[in-house]
Protein backbone atom coordinates (compact mmCIF):
# COMPACT_ATOMS: atom_id res chain seq x y z
CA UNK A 1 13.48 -17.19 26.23
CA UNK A 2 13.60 -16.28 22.43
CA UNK A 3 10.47 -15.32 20.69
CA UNK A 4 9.44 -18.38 17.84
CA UNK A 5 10.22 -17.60 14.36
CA UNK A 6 7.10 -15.91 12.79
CA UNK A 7 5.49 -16.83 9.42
CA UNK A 8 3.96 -13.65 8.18
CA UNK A 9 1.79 -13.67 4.63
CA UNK A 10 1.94 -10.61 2.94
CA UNK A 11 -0.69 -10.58 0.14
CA UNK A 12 0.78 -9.28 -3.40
CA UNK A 13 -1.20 -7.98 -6.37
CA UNK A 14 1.03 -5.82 -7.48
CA UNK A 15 -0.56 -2.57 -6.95
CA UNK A 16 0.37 0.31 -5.01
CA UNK A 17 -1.39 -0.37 -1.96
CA UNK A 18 -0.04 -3.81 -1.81
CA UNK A 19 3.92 -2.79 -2.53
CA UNK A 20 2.93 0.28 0.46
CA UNK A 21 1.56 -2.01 2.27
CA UNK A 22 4.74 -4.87 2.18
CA UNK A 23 7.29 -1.24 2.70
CA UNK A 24 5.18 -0.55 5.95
CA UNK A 25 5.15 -4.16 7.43
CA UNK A 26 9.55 -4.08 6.53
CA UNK A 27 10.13 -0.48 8.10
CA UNK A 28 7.47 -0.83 11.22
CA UNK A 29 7.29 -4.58 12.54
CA UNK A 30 9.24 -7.11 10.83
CA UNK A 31 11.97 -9.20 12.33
CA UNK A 32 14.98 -10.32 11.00
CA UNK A 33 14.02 -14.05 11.95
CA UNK A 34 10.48 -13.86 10.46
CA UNK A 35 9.69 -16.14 7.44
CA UNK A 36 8.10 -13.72 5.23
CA UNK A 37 5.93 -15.26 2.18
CA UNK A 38 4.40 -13.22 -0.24
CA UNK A 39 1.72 -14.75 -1.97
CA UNK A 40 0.00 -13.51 -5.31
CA UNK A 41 -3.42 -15.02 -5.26
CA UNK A 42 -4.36 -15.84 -8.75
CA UNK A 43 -8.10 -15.79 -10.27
CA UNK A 44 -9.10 -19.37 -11.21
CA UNK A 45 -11.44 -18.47 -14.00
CA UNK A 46 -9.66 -15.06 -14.98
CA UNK A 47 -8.20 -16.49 -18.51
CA UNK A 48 -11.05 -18.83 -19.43
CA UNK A 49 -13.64 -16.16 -18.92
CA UNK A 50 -11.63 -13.44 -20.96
CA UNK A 51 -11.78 -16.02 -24.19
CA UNK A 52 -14.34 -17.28 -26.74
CA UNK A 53 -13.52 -20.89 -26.50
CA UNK A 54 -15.87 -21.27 -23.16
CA UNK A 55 -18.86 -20.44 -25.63
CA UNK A 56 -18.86 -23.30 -28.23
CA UNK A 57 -20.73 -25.97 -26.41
CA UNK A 58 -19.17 -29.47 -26.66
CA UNK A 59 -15.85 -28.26 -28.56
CA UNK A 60 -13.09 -27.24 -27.34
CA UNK A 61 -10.18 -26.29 -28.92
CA UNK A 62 -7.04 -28.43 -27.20
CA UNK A 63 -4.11 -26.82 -28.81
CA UNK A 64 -6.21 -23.12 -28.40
CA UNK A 65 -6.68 -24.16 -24.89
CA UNK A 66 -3.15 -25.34 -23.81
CA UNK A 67 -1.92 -22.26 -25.27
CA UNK A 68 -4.24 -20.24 -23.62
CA UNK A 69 -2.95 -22.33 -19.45
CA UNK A 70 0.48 -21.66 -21.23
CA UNK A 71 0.50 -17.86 -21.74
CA UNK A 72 -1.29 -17.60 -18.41
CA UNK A 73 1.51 -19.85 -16.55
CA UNK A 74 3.89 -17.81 -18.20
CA UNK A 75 2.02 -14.39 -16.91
CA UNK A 76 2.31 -15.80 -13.41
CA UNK A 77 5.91 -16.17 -13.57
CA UNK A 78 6.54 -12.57 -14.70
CA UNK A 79 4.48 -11.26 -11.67
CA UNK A 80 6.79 -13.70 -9.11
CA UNK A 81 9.88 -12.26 -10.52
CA UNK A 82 8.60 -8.68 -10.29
CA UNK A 83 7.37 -9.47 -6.54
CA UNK A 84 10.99 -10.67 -5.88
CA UNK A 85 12.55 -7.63 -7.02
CA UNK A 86 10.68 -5.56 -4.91
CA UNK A 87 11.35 -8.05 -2.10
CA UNK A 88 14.85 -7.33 -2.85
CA UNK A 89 14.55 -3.53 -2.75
CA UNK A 90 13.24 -3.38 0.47
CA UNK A 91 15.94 -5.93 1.57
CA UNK A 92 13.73 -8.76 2.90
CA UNK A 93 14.38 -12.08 2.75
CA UNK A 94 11.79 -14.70 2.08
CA UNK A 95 9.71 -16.61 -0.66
CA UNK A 96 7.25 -15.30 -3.05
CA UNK A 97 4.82 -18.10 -4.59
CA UNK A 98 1.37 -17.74 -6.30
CA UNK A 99 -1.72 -19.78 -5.39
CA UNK A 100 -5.29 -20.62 -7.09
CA UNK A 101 -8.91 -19.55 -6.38
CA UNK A 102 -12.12 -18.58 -7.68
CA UNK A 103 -11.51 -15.00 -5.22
CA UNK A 104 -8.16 -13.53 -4.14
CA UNK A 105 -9.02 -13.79 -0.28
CA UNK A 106 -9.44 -17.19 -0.26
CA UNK A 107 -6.46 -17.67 -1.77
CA UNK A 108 -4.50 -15.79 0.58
CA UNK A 109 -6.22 -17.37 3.64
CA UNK A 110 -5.66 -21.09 2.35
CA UNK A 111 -1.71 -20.10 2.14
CA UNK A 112 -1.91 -18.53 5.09
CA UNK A 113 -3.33 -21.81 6.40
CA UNK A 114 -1.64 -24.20 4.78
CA UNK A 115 2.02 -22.09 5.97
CA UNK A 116 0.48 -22.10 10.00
CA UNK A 117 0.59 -18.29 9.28
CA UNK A 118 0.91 -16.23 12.71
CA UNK A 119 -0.08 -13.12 10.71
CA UNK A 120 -1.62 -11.66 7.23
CA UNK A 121 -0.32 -8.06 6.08
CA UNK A 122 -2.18 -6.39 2.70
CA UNK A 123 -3.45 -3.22 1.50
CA UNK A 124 -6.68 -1.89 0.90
CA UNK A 125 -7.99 0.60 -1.77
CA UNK A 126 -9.47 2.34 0.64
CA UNK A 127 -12.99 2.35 -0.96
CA UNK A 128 -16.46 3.71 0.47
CA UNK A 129 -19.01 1.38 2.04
CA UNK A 130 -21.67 1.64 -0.68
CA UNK A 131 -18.39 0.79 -3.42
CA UNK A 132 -17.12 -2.14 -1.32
CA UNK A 133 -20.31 -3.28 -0.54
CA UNK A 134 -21.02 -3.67 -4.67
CA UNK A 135 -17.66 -4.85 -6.20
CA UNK A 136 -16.23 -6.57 -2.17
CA UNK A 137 -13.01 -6.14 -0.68
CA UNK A 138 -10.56 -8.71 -0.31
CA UNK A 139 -9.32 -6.88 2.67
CA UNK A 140 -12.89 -7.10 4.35
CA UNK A 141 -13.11 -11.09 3.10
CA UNK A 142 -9.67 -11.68 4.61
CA UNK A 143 -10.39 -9.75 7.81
CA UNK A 144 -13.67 -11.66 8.89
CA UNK A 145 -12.64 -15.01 7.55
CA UNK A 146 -8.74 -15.32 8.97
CA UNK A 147 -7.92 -17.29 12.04
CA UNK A 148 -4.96 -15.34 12.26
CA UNK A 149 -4.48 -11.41 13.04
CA UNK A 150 -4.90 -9.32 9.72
CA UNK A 151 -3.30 -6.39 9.38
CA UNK A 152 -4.52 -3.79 6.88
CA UNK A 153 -2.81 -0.76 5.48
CA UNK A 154 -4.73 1.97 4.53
CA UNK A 155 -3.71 3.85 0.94
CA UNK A 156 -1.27 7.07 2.05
């Protein structure tokens, strides 16, 4: 009997942990069936927080503001097509797609969830107790929130 297809979530920011972390899963466990998705798990109130327009009660600017979801759209885009490529270079097949939420773990868990995930692969910076405890982990969030098995790659 043939094992099922997996789904398999890798988590993509970008960063070096997360690019050593999607080389790892390719050279150590993936299978040429698996459905590999990597998700980029985009902020919610990143641009609205890093402009003035949020501070003038009761006006907003419309054309400021539709500029603003615009550039940030656009922003998105660049980081899919940058996540492909390095899809590519490893020689993986799959999708790449970005979801929405006020912190990158849940975003990753409601793909994950929303995809019947069997598994959830991301880095970690690899930060001290007292320093994750401050600023969080989305490693930690994803780890004691997923349904699924997580698994983490520490930084080389």
């Amino acid at each position: 009997m043939a094992d099922k297809q997996r789904t398999i979530v890798v988590a993509m920011d970008g960063s070096e942990h997360a690019v050593n972390a999607f080389k790892w899963f390719c050279k150590s466990i993936k299978r040429d069936d698996d459905q590999v998705v990597m998700v980029y798990s985009v902020e919610v109130y990143d641009p609205m927080y890093a402009t003035q327009w949020f501070n003038v009660p009761y006006s907003v600017d419309r054309t400021a503001l539709k500029a603003m979801l615009e550039k940030h759209a656009e922003e998105v885009k660049k980081k899919l097509e940058q996540f492909a490529e390095i899809m590519r270079a490893e020689h993986a097949s799959g999708k790449v797609r970005s979801t929405h939420a006020e912190k990158p773990g849940e975003g990753i868990l409601k793909t994950a969830k929303d995809l019947n995930a069997d598994m959830i692969v991301l880095g970690t910076r690899g930060m001290g107790t007292i320093r994750r405890t401050i600023l969080g982990s989305v490693s930690d969030y994803v780890l004691h929130h997923s349904p699924v098995p997580v698994i983490i790659c520490p930084p080389k």
